[in-house]
Protein backbone atom coordinates (compact mmCIF):
# COMPACT_ATOMS: atom_id res chain seq x y z
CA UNK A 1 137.39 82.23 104.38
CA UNK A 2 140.55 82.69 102.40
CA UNK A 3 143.90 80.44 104.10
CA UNK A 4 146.60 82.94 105.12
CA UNK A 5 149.24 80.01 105.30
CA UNK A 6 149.64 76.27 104.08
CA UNK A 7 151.95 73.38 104.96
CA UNK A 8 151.70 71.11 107.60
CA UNK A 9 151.39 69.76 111.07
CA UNK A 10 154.49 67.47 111.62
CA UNK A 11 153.44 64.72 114.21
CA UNK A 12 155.84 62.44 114.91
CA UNK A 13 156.57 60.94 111.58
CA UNK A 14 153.40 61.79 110.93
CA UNK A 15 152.71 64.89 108.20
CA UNK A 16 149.10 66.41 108.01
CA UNK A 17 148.63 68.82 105.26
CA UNK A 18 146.71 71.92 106.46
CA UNK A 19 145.53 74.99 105.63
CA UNK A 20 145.64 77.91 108.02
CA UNK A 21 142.97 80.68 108.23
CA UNK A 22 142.28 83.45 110.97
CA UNK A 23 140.34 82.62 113.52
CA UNK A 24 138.93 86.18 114.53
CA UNK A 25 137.68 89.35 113.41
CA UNK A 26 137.96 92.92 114.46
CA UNK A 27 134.39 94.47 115.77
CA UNK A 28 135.66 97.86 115.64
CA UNK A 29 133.73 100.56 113.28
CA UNK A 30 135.82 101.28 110.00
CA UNK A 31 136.86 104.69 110.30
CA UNK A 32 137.93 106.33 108.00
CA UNK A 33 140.64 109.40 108.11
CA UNK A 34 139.73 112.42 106.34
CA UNK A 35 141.31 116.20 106.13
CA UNK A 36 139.64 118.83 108.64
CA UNK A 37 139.41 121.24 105.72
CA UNK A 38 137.46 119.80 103.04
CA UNK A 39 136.75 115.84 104.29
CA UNK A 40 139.13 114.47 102.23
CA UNK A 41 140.65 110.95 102.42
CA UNK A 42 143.91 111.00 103.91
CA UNK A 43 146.31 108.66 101.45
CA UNK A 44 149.63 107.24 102.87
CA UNK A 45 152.36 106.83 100.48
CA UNK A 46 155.98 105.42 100.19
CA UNK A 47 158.28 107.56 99.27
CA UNK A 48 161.52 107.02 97.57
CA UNK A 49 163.80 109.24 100.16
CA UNK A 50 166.31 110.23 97.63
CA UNK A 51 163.87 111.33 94.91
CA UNK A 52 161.37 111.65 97.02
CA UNK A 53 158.57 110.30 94.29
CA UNK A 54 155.81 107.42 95.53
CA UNK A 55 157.41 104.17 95.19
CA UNK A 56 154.52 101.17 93.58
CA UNK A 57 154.62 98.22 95.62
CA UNK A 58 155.68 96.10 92.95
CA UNK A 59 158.56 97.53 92.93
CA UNK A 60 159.67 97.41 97.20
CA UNK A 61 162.19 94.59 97.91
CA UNK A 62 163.27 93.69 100.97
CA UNK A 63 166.98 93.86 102.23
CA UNK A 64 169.34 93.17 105.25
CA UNK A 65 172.79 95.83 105.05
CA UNK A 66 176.00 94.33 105.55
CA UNK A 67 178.73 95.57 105.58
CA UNK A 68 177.30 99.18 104.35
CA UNK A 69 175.97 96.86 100.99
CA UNK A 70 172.55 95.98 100.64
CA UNK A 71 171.30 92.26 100.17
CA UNK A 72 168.35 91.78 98.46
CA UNK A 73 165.97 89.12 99.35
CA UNK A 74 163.12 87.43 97.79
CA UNK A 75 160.47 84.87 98.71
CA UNK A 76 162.28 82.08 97.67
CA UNK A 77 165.37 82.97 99.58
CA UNK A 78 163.38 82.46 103.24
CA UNK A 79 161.79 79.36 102.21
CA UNK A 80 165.51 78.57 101.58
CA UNK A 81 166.50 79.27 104.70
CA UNK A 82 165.03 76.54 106.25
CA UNK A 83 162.17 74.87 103.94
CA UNK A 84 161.09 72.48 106.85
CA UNK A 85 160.08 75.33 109.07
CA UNK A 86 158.48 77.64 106.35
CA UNK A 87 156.13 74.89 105.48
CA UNK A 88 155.96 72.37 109.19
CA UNK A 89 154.10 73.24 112.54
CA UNK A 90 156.68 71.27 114.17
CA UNK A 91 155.13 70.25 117.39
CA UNK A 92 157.80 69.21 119.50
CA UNK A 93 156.36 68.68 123.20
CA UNK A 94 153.26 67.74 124.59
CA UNK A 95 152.15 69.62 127.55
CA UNK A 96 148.78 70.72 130.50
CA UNK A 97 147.28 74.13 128.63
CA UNK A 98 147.16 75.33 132.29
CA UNK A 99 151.12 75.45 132.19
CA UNK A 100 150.91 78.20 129.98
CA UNK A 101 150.69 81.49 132.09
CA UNK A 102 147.95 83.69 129.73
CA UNK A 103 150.06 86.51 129.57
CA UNK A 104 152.72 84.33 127.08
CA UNK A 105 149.04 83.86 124.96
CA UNK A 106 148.66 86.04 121.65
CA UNK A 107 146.83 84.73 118.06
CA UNK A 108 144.66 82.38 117.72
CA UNK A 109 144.02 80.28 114.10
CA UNK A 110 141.71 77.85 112.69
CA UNK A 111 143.28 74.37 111.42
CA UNK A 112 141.82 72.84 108.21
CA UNK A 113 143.44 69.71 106.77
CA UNK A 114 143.91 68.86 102.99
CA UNK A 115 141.27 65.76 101.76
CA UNK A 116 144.77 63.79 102.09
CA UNK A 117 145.44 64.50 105.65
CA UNK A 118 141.67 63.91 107.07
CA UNK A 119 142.45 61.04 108.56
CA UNK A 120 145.42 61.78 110.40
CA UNK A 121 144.04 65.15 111.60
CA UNK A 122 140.65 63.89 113.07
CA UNK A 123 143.48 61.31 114.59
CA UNK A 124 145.63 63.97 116.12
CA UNK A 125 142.34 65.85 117.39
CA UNK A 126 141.14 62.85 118.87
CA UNK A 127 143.73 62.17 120.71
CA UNK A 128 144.35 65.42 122.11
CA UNK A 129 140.82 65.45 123.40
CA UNK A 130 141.24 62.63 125.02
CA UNK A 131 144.94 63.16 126.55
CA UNK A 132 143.64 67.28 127.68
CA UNK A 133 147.19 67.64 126.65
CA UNK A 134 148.15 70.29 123.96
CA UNK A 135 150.91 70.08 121.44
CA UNK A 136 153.75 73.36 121.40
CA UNK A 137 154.54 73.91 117.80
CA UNK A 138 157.20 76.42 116.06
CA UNK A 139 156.13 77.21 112.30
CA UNK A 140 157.33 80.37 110.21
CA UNK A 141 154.49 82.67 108.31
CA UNK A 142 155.27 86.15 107.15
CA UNK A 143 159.46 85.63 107.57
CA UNK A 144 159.28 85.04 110.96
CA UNK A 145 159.16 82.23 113.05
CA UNK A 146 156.43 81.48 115.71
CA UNK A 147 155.89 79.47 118.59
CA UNK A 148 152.55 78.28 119.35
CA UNK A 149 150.36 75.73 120.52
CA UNK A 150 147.90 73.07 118.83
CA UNK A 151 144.97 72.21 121.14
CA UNK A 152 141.30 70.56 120.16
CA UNK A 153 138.58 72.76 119.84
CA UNK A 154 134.76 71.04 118.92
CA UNK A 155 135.53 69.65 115.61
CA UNK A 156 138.56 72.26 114.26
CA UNK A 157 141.98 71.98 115.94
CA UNK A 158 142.92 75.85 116.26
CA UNK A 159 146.68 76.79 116.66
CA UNK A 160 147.05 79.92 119.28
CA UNK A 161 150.57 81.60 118.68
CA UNK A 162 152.35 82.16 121.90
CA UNK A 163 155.05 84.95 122.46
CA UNK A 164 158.85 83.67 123.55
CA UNK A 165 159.58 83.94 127.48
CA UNK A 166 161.59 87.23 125.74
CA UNK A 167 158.68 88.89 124.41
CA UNK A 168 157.08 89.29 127.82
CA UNK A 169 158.75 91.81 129.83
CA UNK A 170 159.81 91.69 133.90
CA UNK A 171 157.24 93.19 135.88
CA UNK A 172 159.93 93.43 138.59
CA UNK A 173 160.10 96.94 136.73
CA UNK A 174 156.21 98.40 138.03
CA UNK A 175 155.95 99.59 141.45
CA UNK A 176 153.98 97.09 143.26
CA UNK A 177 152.42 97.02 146.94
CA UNK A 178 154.67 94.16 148.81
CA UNK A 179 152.97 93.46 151.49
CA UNK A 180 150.02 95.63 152.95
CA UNK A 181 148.48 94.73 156.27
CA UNK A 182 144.94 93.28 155.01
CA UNK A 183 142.83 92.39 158.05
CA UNK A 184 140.95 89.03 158.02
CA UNK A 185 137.39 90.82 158.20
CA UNK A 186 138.20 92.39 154.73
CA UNK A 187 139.75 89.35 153.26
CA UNK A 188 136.50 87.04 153.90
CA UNK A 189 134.39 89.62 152.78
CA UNK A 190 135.92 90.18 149.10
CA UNK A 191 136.45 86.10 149.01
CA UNK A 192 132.34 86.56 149.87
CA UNK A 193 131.85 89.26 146.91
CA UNK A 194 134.11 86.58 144.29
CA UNK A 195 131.89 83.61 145.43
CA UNK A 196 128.41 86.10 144.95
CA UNK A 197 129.69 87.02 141.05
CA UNK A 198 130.95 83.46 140.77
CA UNK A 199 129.47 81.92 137.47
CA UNK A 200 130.14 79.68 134.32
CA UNK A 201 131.68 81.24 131.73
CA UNK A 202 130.02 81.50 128.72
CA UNK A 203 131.56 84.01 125.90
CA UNK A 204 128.10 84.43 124.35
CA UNK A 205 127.07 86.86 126.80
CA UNK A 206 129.39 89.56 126.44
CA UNK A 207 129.06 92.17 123.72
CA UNK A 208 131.21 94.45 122.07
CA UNK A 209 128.56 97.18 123.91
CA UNK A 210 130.86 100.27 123.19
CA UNK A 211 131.19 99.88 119.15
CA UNK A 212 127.03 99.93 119.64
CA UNK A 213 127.01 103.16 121.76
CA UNK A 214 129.08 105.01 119.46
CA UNK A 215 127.56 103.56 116.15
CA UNK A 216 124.08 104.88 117.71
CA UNK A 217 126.34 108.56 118.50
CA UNK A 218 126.90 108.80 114.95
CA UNK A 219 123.35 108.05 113.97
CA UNK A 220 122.66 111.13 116.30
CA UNK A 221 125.09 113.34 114.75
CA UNK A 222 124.15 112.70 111.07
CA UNK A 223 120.77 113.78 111.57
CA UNK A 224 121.86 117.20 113.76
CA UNK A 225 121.53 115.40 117.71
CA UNK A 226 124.58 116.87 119.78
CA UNK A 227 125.26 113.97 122.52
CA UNK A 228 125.46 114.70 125.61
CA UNK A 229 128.86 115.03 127.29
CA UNK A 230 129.82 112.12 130.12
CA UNK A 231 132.42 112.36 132.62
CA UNK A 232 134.04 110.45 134.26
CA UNK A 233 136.95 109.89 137.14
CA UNK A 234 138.73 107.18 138.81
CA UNK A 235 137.63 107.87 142.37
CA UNK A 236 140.53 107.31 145.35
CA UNK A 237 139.28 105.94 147.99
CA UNK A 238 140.93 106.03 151.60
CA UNK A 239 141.82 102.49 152.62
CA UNK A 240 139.28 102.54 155.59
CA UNK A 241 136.51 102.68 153.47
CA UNK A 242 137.46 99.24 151.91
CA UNK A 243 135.09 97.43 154.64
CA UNK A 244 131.91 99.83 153.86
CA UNK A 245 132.62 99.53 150.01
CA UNK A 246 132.82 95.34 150.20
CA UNK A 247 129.52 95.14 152.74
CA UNK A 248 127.88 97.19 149.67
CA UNK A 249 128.83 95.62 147.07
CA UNK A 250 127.62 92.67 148.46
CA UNK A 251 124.72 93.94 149.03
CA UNK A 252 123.69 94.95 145.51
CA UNK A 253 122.16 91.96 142.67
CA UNK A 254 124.66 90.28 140.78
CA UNK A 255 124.54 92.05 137.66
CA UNK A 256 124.74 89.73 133.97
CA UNK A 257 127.50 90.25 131.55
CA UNK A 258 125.59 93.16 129.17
């Protein structure tokens, strides 16, 4: 693995030199886009709107306009922005991970320290362990600050970016049931069906099942199989038949995570 950001983890007075790498892959096939005509690949270009001629990368800059006047900036001049929070996870509070709703969760990273910092990492990991507390960081990577959280996983400590309380939006918004009459009988009986599918997680048991199907699809296609079309609808139900639904879903075998 190749890092994507290093610095370090400020602790206190404490500084622990780290790397930072990505701490999960995409499963998805690699598609590429060709042209219907003649299966061509599709190339995306910047173009230079006044001339209107492909730009090289090497030559983009970035800029913020002010006052109708473009000011350029370069790598140097975010670092000098603030150089403490371009190169510190600053964790500032210690908190319970079950504090933080799942919706505010986004990224997650691996944490590796520098030969320098071992100590003082396998300390902070240690004592996070211990504590089931987790740390709440802000860091900047890519121009733009983050806030995220430092927790201990096996032997690596991972940071997970979070998104700011103004990142999530108000589901006050959606139109939501308020209060529908739910008898008792129906209530104990879908408590029944969570306590029959009731299990321990484990992560190792789900698959990506889809990318499979459709790998095996274009297996079919390349050697001259046309798949079979599938349908499929979300079915309405009437709100009586809620009971007779639960009573048979409970009675069918708990079925394993494919």
């Amino acid at each position: 693995m190749r890092p994507i950001w290093t610095g370090a983890i400020g602790f206190g007075l404490v500084n622990i030199p780290v790397k930072l790498y990505s701490a999960t892959q995409r499963s998805e096939l690699d598609l590429d886009m060709l042209d219907k005509k003649d299966l061509s690949h599709i190339k995306f270009q910047r173009i230079n709107e006044n001339s209107g001629k492909p730009v090289d990368y090497n030559n983009i800059v970035k800029g913020y306009k002010l006052a109708d006047k473009y000011v350029i900036l370069d790598d140097k001049d975010f670092e000098a922005a603030n150089a403490k929070k371009t190169k510190t996870i600053e964790i500032s509070d210690f908190v319970n991970e079950e504090e933080i709703d799942s919706v505010y969760f986004e990224t997650p990273y691996y944490l590796e320290p520098d030969k320098s910092g071992e100590r003082a990492y396998a300390l902070l990991r240690e004592a996070l362990r211990k504590t089931k507390k987790v740390g709440v960081a802000t860091f900047v990577m890519r121009n733009k600050e983050g806030l995220a959280i430092l927790r201990a996983n096996e032997k690596v400590i991972v940071l997970n970016r979070i998104r700011f309380a103004e990142e999530v939006r108000d589901p006050t918004e959606l139109k939501l049931p308020e209060a529908p009459t739910i008898k008792k009988a129906e209530l104990d009986m879908a408590i029944s069906l969570i306590d029959q599918l009731t299990s321990k997680f484990d992560i190792s048991g789900y698959k990506d099942t889809y990318t499979e199907q459709l790998m095996k699809l274009i297996e079919a296609k390349a050697h001259g199989v046309k798949p079979k079309a599938t349908q499929m609808k979300v079915v309405h139900s009437a709100t009586e038949d809620l009971m007779a639904q639960l009573k048979a879903s409970l009675g069918t075998k708990k079925k394993k995570a494919s």
